[in-house]
N, C-alpha and C. Protein backbone atom coordinates (compact mmCIF):
# COMPACT_ATOMS: atom_id res chain seq x y z
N UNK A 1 8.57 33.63 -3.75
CA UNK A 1 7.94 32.83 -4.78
C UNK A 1 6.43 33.09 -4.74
N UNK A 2 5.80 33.26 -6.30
CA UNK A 2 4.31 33.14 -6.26
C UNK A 2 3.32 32.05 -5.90
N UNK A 3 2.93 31.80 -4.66
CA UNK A 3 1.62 30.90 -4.69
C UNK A 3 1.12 30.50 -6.65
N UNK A 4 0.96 29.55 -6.22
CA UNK A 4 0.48 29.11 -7.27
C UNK A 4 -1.00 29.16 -7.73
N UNK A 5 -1.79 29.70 -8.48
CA UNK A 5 -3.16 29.53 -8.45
C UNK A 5 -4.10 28.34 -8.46
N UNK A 6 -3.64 27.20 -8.93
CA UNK A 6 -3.60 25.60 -9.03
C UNK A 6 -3.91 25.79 -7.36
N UNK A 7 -2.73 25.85 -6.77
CA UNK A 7 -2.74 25.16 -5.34
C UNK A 7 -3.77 26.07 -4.43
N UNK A 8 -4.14 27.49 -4.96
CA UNK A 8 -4.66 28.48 -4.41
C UNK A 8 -5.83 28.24 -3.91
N UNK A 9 -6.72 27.77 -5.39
CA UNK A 9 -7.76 27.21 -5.69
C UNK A 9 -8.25 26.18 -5.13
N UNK A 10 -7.27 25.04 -5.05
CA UNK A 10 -7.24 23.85 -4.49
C UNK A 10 -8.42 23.71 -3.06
N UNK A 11 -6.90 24.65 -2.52
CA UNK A 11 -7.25 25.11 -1.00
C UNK A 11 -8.47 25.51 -0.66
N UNK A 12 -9.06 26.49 -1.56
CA UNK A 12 -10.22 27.36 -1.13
C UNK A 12 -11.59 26.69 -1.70
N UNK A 13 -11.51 25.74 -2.59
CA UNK A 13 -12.53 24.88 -3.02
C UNK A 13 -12.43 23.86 -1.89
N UNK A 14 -11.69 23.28 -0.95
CA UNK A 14 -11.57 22.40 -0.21
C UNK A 14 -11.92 23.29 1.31
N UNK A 15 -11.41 23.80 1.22
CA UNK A 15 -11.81 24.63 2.81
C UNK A 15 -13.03 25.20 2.95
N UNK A 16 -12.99 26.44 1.62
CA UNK A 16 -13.98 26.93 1.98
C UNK A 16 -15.11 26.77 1.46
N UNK A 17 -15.06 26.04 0.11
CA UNK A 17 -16.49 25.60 -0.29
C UNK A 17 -17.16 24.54 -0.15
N UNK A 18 -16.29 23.53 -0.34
CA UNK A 18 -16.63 22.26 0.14
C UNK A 18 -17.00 22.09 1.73
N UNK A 19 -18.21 21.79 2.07
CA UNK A 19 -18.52 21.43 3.37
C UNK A 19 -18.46 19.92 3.90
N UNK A 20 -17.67 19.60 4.78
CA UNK A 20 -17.61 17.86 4.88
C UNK A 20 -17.21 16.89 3.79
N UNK A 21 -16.35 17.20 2.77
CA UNK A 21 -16.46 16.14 1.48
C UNK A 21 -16.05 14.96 1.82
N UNK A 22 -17.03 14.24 1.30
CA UNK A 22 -16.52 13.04 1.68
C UNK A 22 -15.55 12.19 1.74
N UNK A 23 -14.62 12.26 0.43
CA UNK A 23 -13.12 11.76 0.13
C UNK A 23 -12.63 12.64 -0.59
N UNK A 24 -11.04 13.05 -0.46
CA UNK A 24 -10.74 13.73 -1.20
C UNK A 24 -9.43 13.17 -1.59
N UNK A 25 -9.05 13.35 -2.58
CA UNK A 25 -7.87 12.97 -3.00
C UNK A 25 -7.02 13.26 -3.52
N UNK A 26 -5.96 13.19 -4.56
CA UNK A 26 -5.17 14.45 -5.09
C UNK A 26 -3.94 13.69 -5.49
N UNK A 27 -3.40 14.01 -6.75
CA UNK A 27 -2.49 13.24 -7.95
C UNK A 27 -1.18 14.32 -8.12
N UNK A 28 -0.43 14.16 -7.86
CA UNK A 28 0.58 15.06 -7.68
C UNK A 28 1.52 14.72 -9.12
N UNK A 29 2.22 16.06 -9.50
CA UNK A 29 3.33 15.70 -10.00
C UNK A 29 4.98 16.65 -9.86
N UNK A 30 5.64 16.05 -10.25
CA UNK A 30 7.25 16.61 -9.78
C UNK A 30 7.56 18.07 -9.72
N UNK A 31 6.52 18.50 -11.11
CA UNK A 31 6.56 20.11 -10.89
C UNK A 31 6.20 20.88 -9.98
N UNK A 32 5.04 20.03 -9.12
CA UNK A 32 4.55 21.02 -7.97
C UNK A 32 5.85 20.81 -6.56
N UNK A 33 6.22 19.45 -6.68
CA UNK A 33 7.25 19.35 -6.24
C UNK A 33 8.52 20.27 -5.85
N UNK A 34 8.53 20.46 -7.20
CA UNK A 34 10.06 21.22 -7.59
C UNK A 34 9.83 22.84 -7.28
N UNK A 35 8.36 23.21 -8.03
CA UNK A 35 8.51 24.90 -7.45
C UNK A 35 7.38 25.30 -6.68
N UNK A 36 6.56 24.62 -5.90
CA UNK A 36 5.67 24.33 -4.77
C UNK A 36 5.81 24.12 -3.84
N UNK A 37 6.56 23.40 -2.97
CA UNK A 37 6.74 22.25 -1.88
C UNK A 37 5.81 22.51 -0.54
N UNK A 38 5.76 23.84 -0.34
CA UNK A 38 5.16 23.97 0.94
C UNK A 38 3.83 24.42 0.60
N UNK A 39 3.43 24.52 -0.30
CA UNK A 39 1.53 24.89 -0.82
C UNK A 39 1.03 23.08 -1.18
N UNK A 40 1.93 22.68 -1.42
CA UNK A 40 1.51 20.84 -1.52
C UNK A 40 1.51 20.02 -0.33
N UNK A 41 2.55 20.30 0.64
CA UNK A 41 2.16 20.01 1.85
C UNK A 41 1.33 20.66 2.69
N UNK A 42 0.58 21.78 2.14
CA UNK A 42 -0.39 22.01 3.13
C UNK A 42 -1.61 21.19 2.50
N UNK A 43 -1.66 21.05 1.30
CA UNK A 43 -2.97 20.25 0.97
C UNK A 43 -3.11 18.96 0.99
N UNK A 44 -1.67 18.21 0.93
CA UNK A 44 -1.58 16.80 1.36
C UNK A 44 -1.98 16.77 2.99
N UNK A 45 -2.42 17.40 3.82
CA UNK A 45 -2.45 17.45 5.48
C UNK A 45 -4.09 17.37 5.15
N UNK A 46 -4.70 17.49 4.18
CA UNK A 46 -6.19 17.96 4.06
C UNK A 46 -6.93 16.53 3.26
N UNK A 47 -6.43 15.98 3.01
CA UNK A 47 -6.33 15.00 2.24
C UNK A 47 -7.02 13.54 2.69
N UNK A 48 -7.97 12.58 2.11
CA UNK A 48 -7.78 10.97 2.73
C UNK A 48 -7.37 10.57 1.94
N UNK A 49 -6.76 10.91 0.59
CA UNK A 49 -6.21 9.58 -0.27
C UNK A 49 -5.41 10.77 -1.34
N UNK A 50 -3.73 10.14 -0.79
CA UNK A 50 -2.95 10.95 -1.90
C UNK A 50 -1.60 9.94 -2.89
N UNK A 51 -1.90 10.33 -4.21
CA UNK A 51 -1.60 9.80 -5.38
C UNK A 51 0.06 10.40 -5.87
N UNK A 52 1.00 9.61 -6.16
CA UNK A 52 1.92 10.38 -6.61
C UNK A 52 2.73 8.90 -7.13
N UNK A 53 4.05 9.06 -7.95
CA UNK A 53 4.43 7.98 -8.29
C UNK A 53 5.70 7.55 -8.24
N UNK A 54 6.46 6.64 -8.05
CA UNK A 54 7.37 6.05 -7.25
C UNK A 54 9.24 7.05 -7.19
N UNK A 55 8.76 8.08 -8.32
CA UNK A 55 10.01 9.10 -8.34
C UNK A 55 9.58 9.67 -7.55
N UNK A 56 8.44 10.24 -7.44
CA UNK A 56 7.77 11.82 -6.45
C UNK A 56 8.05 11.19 -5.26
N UNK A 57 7.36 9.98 -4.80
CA UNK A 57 7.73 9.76 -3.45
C UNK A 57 8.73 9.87 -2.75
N UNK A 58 10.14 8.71 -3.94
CA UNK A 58 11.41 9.74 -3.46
C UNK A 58 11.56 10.87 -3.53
N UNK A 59 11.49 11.70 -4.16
CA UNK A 59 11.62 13.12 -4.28
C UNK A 59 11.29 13.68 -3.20
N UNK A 60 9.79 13.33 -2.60
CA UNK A 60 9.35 13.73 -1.42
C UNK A 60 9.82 13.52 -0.32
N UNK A 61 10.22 12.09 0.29
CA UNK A 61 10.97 11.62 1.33
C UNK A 61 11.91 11.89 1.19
N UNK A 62 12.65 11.52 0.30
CA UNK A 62 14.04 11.04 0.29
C UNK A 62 14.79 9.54 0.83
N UNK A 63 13.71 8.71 0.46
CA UNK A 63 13.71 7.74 0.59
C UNK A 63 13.80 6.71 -0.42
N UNK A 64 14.93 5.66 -0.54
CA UNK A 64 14.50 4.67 -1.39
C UNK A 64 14.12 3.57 -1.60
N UNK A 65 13.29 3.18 -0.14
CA UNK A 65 12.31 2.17 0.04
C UNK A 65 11.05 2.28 -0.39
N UNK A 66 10.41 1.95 -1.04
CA UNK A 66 8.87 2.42 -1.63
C UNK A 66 8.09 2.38 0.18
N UNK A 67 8.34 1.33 0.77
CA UNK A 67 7.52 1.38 2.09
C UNK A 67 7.66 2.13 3.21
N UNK A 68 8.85 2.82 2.92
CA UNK A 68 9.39 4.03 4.22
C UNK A 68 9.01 4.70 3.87
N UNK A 69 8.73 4.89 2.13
CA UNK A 69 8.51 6.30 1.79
C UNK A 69 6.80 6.16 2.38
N UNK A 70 6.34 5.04 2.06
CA UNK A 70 4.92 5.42 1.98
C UNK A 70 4.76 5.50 3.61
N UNK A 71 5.20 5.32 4.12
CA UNK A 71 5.30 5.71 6.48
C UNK A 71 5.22 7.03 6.26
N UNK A 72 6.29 7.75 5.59
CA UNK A 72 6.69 9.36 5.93
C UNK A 72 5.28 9.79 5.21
N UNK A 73 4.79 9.64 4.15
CA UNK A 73 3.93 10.14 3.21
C UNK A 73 2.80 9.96 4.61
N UNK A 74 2.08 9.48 5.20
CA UNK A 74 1.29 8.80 5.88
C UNK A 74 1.59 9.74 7.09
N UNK A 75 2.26 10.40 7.48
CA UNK A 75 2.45 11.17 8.49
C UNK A 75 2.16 12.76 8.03
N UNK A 76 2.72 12.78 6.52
CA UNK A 76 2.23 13.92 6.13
C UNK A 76 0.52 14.41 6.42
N UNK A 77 -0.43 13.31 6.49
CA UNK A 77 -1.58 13.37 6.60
C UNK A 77 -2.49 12.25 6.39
N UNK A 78 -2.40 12.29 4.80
CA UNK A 78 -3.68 10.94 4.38
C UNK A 78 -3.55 9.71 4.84
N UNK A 79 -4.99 9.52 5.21
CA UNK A 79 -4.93 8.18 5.28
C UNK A 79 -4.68 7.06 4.23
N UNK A 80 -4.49 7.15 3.50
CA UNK A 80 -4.70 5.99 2.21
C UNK A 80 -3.79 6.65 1.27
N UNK A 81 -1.96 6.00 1.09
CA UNK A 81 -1.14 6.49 -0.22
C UNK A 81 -1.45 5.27 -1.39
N UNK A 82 -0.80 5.98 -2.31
CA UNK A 82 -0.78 4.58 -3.57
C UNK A 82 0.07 5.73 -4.50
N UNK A 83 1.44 4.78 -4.19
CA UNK A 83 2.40 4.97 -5.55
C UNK A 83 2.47 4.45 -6.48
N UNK A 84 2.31 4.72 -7.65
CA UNK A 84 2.59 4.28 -8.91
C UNK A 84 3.34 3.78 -8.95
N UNK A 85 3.59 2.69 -9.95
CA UNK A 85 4.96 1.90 -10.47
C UNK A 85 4.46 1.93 -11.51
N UNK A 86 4.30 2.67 -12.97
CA UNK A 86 3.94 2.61 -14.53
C UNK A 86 4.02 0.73 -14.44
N UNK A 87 4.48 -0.13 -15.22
CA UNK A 87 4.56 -1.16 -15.52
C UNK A 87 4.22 -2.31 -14.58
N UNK A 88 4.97 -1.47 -13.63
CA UNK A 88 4.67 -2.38 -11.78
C UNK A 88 3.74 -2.24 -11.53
N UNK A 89 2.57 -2.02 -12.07
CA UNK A 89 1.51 -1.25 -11.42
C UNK A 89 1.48 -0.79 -10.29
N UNK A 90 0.42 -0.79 -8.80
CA UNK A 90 0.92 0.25 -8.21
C UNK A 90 0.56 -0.41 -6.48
N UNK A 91 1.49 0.66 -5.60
CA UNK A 91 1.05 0.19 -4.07
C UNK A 91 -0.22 0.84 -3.00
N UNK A 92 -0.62 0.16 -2.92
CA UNK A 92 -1.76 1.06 -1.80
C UNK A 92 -0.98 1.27 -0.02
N UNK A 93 -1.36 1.79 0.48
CA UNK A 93 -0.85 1.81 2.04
C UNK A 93 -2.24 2.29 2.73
N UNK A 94 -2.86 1.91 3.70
CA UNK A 94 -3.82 2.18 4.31
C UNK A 94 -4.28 1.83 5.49
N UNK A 95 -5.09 2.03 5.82
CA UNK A 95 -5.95 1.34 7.07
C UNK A 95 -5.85 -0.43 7.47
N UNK A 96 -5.90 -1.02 6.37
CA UNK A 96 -6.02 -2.34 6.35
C UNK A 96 -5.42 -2.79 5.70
N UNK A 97 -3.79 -2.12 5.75
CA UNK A 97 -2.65 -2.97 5.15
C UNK A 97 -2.06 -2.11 4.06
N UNK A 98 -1.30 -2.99 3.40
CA UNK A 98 -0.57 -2.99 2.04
C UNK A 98 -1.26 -3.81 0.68
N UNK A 99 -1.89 -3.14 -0.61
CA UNK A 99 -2.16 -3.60 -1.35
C UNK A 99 -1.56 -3.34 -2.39
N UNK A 100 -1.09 -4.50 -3.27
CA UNK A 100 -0.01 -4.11 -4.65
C UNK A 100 -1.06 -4.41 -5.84
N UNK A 101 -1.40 -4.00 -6.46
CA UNK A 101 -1.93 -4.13 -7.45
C UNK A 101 -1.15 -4.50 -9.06
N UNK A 102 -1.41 -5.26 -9.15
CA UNK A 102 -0.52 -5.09 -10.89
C UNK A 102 -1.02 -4.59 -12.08
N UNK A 103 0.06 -4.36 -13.19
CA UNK A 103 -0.39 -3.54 -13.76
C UNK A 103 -1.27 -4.53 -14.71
N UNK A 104 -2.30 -3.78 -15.79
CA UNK A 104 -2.56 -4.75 -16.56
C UNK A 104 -1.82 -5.57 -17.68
N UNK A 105 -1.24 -6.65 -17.80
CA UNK A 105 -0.23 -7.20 -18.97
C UNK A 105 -0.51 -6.59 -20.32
N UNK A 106 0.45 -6.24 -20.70
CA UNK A 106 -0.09 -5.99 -21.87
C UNK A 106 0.97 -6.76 -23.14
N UNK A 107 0.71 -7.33 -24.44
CA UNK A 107 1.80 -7.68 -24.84
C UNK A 107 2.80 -7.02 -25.21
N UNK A 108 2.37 -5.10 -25.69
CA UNK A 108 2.76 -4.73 -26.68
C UNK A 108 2.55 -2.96 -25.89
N UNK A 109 3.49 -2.08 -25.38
CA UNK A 109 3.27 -1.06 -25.11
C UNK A 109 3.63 0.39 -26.24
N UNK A 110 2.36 0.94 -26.53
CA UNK A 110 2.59 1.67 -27.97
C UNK A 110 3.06 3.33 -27.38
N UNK A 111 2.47 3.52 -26.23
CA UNK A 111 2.70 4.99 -25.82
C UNK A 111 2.03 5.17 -24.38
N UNK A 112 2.68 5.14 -22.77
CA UNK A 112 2.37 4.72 -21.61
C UNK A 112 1.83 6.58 -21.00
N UNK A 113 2.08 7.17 -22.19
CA UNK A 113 1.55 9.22 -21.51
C UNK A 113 0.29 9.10 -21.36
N UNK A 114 -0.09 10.11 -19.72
CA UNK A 114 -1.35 9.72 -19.61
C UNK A 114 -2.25 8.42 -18.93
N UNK A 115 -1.33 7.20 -18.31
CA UNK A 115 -1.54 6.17 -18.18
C UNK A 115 -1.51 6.64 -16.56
N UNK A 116 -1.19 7.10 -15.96
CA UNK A 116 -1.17 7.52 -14.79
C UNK A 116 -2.08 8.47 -14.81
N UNK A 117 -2.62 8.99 -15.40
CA UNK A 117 -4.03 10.53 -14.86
C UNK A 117 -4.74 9.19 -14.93
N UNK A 118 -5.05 8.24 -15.96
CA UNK A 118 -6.08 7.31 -16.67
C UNK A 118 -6.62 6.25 -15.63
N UNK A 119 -5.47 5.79 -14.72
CA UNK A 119 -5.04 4.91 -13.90
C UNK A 119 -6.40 5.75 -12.55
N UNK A 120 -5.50 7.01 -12.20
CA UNK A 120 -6.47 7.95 -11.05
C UNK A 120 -7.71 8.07 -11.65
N UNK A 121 -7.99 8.56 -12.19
CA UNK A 121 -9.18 8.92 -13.02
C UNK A 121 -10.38 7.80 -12.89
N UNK A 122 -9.84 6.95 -13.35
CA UNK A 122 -10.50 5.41 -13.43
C UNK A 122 -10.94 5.21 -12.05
N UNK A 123 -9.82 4.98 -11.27
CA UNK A 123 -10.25 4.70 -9.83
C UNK A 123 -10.77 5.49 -8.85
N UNK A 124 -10.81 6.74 -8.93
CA UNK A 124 -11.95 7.63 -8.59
C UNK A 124 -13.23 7.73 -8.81
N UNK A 125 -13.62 7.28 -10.14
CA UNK A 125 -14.57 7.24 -10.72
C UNK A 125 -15.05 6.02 -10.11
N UNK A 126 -13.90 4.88 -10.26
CA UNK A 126 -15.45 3.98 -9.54
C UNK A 126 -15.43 4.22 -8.08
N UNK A 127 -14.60 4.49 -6.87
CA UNK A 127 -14.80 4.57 -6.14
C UNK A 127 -16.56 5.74 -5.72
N UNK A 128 -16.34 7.00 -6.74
CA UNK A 128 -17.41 7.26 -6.36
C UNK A 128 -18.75 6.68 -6.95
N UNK A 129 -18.86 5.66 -7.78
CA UNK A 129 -20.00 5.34 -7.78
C UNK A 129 -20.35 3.77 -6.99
N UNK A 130 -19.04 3.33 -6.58
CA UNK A 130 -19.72 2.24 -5.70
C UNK A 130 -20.17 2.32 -4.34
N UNK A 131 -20.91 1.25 -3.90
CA UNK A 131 -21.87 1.55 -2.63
C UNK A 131 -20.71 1.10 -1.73
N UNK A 132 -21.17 1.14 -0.54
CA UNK A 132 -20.20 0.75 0.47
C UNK A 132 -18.58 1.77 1.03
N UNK A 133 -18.31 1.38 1.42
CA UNK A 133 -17.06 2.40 2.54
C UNK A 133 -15.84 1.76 1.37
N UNK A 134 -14.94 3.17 1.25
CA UNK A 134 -13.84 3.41 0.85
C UNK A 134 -12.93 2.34 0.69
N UNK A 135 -12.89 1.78 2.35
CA UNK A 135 -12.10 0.80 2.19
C UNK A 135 -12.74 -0.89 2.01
N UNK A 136 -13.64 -0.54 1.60
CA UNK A 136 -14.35 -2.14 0.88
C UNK A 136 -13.96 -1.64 -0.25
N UNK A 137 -13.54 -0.86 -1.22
CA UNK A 137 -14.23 -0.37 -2.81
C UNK A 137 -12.73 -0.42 -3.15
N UNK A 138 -11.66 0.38 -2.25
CA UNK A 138 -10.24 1.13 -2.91
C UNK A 138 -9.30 0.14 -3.65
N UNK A 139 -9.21 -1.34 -3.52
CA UNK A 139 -8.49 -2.22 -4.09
C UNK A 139 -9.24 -3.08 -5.47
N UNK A 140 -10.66 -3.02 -5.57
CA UNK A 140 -11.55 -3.02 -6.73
C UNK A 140 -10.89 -1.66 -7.45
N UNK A 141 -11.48 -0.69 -7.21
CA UNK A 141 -10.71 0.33 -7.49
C UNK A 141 -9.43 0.79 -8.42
N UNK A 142 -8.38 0.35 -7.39
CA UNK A 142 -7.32 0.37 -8.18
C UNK A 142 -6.92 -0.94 -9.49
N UNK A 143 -7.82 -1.40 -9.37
CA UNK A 143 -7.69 -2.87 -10.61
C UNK A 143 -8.49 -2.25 -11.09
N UNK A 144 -9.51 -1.43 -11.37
CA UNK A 144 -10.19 -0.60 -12.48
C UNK A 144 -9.08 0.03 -13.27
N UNK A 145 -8.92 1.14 -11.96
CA UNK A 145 -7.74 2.16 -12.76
C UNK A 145 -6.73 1.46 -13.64
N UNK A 146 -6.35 0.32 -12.96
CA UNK A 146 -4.97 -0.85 -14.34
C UNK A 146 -5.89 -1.09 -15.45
N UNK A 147 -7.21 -1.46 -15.17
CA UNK A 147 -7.33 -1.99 -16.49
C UNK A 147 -7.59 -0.81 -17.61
N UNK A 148 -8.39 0.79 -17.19
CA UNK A 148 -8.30 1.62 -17.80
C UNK A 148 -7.16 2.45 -18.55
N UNK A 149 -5.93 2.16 -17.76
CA UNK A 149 -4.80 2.90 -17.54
C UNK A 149 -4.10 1.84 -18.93
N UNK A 150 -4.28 0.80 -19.27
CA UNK A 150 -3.52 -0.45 -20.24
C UNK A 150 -4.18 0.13 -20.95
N UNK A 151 -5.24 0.62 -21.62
CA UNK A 151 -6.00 1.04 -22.62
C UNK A 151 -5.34 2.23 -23.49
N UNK A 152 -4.81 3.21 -22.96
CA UNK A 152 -4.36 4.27 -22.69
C UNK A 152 -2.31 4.01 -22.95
N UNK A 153 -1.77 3.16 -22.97
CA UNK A 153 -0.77 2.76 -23.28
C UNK A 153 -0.73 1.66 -24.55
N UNK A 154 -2.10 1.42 -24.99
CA UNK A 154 -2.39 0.79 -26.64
C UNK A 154 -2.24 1.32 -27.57
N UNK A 155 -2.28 2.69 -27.64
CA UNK A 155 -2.02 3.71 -28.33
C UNK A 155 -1.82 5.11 -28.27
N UNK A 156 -1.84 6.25 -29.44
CA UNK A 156 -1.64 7.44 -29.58
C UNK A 156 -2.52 8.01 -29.12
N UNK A 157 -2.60 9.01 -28.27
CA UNK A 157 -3.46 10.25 -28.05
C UNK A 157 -4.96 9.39 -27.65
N UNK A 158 -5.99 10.29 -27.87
CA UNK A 158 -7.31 9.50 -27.33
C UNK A 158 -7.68 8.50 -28.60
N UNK A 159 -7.45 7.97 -29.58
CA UNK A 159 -7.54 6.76 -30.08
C UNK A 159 -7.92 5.71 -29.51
N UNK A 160 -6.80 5.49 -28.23
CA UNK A 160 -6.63 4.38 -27.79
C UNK A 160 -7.75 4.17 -26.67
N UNK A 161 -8.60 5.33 -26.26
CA UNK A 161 -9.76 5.30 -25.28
C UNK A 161 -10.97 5.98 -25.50
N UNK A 162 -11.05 6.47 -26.34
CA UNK A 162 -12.37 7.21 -26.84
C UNK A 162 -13.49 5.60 -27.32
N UNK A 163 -12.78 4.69 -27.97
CA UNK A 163 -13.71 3.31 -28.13
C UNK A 163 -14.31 2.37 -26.86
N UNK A 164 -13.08 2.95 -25.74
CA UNK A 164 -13.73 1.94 -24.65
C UNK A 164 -15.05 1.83 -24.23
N UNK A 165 -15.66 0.90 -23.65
CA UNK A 165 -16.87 0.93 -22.80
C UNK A 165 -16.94 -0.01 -21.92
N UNK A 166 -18.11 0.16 -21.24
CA UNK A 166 -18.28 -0.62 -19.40
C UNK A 166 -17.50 -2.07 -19.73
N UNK A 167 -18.38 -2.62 -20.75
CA UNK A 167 -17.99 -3.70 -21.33
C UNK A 167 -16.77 -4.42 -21.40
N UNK A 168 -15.99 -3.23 -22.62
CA UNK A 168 -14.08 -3.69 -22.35
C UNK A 168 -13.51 -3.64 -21.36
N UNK A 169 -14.27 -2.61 -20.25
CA UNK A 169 -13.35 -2.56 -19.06
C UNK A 169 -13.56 -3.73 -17.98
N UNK A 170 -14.88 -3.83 -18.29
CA UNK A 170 -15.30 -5.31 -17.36
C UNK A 170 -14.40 -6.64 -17.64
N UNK A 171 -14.00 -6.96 -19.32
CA UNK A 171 -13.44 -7.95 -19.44
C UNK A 171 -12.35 -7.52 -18.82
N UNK A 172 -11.53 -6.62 -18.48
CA UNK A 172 -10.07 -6.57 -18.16
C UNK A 172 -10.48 -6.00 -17.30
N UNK A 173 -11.40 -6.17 -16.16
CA UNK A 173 -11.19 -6.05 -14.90
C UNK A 173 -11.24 -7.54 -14.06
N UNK A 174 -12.32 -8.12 -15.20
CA UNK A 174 -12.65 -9.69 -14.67
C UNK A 174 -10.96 -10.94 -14.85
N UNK A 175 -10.89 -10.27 -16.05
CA UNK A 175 -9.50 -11.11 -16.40
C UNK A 175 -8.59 -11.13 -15.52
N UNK A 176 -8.26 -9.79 -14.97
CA UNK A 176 -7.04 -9.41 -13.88
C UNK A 176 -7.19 -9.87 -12.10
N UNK A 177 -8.54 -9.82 -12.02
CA UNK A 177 -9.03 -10.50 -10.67
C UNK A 177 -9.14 -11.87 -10.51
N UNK A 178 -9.03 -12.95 -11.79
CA UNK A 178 -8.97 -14.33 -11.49
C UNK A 178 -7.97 -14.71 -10.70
């Protein structure tokens, strides 16, 4: 089988260019799974915080406990998993426990594609701009990513997020933390 250039890249931006990064993280999906397996486990070993969602995990373990799976995942390397649950929103596993996050309510779901990059995306983003250590920030964090990620299941294509700002996301970050 061909190495993949995705995972090639991965590797060599992480090894060899990157010096010391500070967090790294990484969003998996079933395809790398399915015709990858051993170029994904070498980069999940490289890893502090790895993303995948409650099929992949089984897929990965072979497990159908979300919390066994997230033990085995946790041995693979990173310190810090968080499986998705689309609707369930999602689980953290880490240093300082188990955090479940929910998703954001929504009344009315128009189209949920994308709600998972939106979800990571989100919570990366603030993780890197807030002050303080990883694990003060990662459960703020992941209630960003819900409230970004509900935005993104309001509608079609970028419609539904090209209008957002700090603003909307603040109300539905403030709303979800009461």
């Amino acid at each position: 089988m061909q190495r993949l250039i995705g995972f090639s890249c991965q590797l060599a931006i992480h090894g060899d260019q990157m010096k010391r990064p500070q967090f790294v993280v990484a969003d998996t999906m079933d395809l790398w799974l399915n015709i990858a397996l051993p170029d994904l486990l070498s980069l999940i070993k490289r890893l502090d915080a790895f993303v995948l969602n409650d099929s992949e995990a089984h897929q990965l373990t072979k497990e159908d406990n979300v919390f066994a799976a997230l033990k085995k995942i946790h041995k693979l390397g990173p310190k810090y998993v968080i499986i998705k649950k689309g609707s369930h929103g999602s689980i953290l596993s880490g240093p300082k426990g188990f955090f479940i996050c929910p998703a954001y309510p929504l009344h009315k779901v128009c189209e949920p594609t994308g709600a998972g990059d939106s979800f990571v995306g989100a919570m990366i983003g603030y993780l890197a701009t807030a002050k303080g250590s990883v694990d003060n920030n990662i459960r703020r964090a992941m209630i960003y990513g819900s409230v970004v990620a509900s935005f993104c299941c309001e509608g079609f294509g970028l419609k539904s997020t090209t209008g957002v700002t700090r603003n909307t996301k603040n109300r539905g970050f403030f709303t979800i933390t009461r």
